[in-house]
C-alpha atoms as a PDB file:
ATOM      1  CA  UNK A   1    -125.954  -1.964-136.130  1.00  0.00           C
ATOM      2  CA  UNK A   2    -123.984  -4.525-134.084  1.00  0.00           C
ATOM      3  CA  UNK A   3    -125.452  -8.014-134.010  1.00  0.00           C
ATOM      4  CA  UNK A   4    -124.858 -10.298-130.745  1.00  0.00           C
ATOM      5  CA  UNK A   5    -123.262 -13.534-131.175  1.00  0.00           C
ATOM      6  CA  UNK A   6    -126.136 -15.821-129.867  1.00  0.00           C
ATOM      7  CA  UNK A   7    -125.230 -18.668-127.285  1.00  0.00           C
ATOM      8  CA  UNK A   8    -124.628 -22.148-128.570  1.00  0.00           C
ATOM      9  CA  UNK A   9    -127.622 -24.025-127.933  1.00  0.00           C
ATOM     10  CA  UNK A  10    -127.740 -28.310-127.348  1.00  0.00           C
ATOM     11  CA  UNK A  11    -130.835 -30.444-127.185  1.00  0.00           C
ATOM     12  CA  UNK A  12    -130.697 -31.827-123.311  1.00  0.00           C
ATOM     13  CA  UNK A  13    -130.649 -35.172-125.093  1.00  0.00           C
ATOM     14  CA  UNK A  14    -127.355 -34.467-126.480  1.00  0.00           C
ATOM     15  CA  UNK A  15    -124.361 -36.059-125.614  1.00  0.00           C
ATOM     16  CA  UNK A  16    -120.926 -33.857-124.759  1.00  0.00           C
ATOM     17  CA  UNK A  17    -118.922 -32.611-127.361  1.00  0.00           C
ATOM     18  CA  UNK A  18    -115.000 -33.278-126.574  1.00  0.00           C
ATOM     19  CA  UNK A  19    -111.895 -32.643-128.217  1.00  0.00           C
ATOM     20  CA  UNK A  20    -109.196 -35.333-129.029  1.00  0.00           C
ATOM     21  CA  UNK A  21    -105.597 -33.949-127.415  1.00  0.00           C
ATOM     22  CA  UNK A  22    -102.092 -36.339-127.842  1.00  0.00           C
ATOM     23  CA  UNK A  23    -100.621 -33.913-124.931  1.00  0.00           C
ATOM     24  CA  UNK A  24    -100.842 -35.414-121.749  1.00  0.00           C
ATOM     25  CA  UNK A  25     -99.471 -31.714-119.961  1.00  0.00           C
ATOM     26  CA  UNK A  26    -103.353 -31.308-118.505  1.00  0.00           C
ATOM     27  CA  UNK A  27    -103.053 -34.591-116.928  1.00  0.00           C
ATOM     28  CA  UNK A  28     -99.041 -34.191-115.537  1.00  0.00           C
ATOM     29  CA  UNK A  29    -100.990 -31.137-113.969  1.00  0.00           C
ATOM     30  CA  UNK A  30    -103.314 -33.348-112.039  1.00  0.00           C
ATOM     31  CA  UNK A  31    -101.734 -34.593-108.870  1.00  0.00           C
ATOM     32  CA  UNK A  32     -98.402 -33.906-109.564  1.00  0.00           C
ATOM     33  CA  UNK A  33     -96.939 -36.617-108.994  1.00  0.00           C
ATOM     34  CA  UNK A  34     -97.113 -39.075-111.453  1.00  0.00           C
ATOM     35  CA  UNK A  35     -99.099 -39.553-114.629  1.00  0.00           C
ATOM     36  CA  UNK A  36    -102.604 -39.350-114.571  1.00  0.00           C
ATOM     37  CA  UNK A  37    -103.781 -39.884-117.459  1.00  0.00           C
ATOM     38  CA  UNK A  38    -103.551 -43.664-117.530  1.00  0.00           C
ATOM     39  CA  UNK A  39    -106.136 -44.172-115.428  1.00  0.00           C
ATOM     40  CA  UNK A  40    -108.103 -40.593-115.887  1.00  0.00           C
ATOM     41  CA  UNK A  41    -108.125 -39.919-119.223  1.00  0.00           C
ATOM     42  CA  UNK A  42    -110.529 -37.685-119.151  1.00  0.00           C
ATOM     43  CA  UNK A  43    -110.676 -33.810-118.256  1.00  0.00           C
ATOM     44  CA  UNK A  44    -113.559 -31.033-117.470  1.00  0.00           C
ATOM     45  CA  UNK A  45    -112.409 -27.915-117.601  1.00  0.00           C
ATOM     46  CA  UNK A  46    -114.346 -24.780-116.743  1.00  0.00           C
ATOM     47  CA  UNK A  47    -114.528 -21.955-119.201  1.00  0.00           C
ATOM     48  CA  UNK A  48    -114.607 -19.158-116.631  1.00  0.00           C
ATOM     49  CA  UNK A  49    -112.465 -19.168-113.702  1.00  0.00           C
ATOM     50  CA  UNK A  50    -114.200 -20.847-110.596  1.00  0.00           C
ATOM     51  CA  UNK A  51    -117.317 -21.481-112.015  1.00  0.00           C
ATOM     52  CA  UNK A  52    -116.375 -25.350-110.819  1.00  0.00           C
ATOM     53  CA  UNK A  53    -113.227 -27.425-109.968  1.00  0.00           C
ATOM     54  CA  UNK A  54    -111.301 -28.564-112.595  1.00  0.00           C
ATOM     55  CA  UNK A  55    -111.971 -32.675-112.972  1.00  0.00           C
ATOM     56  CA  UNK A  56    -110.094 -35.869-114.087  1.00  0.00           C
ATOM     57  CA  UNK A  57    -112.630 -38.518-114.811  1.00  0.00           C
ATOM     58  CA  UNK A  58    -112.437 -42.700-115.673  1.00  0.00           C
ATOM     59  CA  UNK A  59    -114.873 -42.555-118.718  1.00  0.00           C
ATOM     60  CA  UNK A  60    -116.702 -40.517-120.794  1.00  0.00           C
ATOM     61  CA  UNK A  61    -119.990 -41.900-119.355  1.00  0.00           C
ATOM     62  CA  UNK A  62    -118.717 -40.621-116.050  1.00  0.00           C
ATOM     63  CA  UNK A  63    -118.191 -36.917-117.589  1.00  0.00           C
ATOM     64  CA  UNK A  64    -121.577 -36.891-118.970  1.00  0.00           C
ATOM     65  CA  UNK A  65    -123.147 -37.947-115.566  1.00  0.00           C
ATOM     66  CA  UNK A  66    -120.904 -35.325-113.600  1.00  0.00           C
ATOM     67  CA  UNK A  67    -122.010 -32.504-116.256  1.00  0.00           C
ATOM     68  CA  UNK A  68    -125.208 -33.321-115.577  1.00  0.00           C
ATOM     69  CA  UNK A  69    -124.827 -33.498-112.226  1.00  0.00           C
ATOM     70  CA  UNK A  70    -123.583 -30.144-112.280  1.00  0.00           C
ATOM     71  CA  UNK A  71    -125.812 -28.827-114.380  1.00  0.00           C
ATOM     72  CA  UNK A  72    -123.481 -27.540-116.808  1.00  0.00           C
ATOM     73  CA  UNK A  73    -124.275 -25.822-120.218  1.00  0.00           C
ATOM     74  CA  UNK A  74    -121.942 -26.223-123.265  1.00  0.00           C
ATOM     75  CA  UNK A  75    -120.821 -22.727-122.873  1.00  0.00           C
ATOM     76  CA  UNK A  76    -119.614 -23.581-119.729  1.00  0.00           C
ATOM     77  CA  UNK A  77    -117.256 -26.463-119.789  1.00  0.00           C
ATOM     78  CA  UNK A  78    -115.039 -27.985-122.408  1.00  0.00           C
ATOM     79  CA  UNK A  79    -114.135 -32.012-122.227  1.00  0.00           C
ATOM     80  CA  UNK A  80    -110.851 -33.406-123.152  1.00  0.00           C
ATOM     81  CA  UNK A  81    -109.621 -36.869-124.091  1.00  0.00           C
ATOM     82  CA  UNK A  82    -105.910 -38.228-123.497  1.00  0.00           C
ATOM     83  CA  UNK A  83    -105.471 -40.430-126.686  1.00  0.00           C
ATOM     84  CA  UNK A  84    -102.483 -41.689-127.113  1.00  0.00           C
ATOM     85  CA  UNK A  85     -99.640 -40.717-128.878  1.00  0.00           C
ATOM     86  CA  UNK A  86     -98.871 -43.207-131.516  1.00  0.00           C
END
């Protein structure tokens, strides 16, 4: 008998998980034209392909209101941080 992987669930009180990432090559792809990341060092990514733009954000207060904004699940998304490289 198979068994299903069951979705990951998070209290709504929770705040976003996010990894830690020393490459800034999310952030280079940002406008293309400069580095990013020194003023946005934060990026949403989606999970599946269109399910919502791909964002740069100032803080990680700012993430956590534009998740919710978006009503996003933690399935659905995964948060980076630009820390740097030292």
């Amino acid at each position: 008998m198979k068994t299903k992987t069951q979705p990951r669930k998070t209290r709504s009180d929770k705040k976003p998980v996010f990894t830690k990432v020393k490459s800034d090559a999310k952030w280079e792809l940002g406008n293309g034209n400069g580095n990013i990341g020194n003023t946005m060092p934060w990026y949403l990514h989606p999970v599946k392909k269109d399910s919502f733009n791909k964002s740069w954000l100032s803080s990680y207060d700012r993430a956590c209101e534009h998740i919710q904004k978006l009503k996003l699940k933690p399935e659905q998304y995964t948060l980076w941080n630009l820390v740097s490289k030292k």
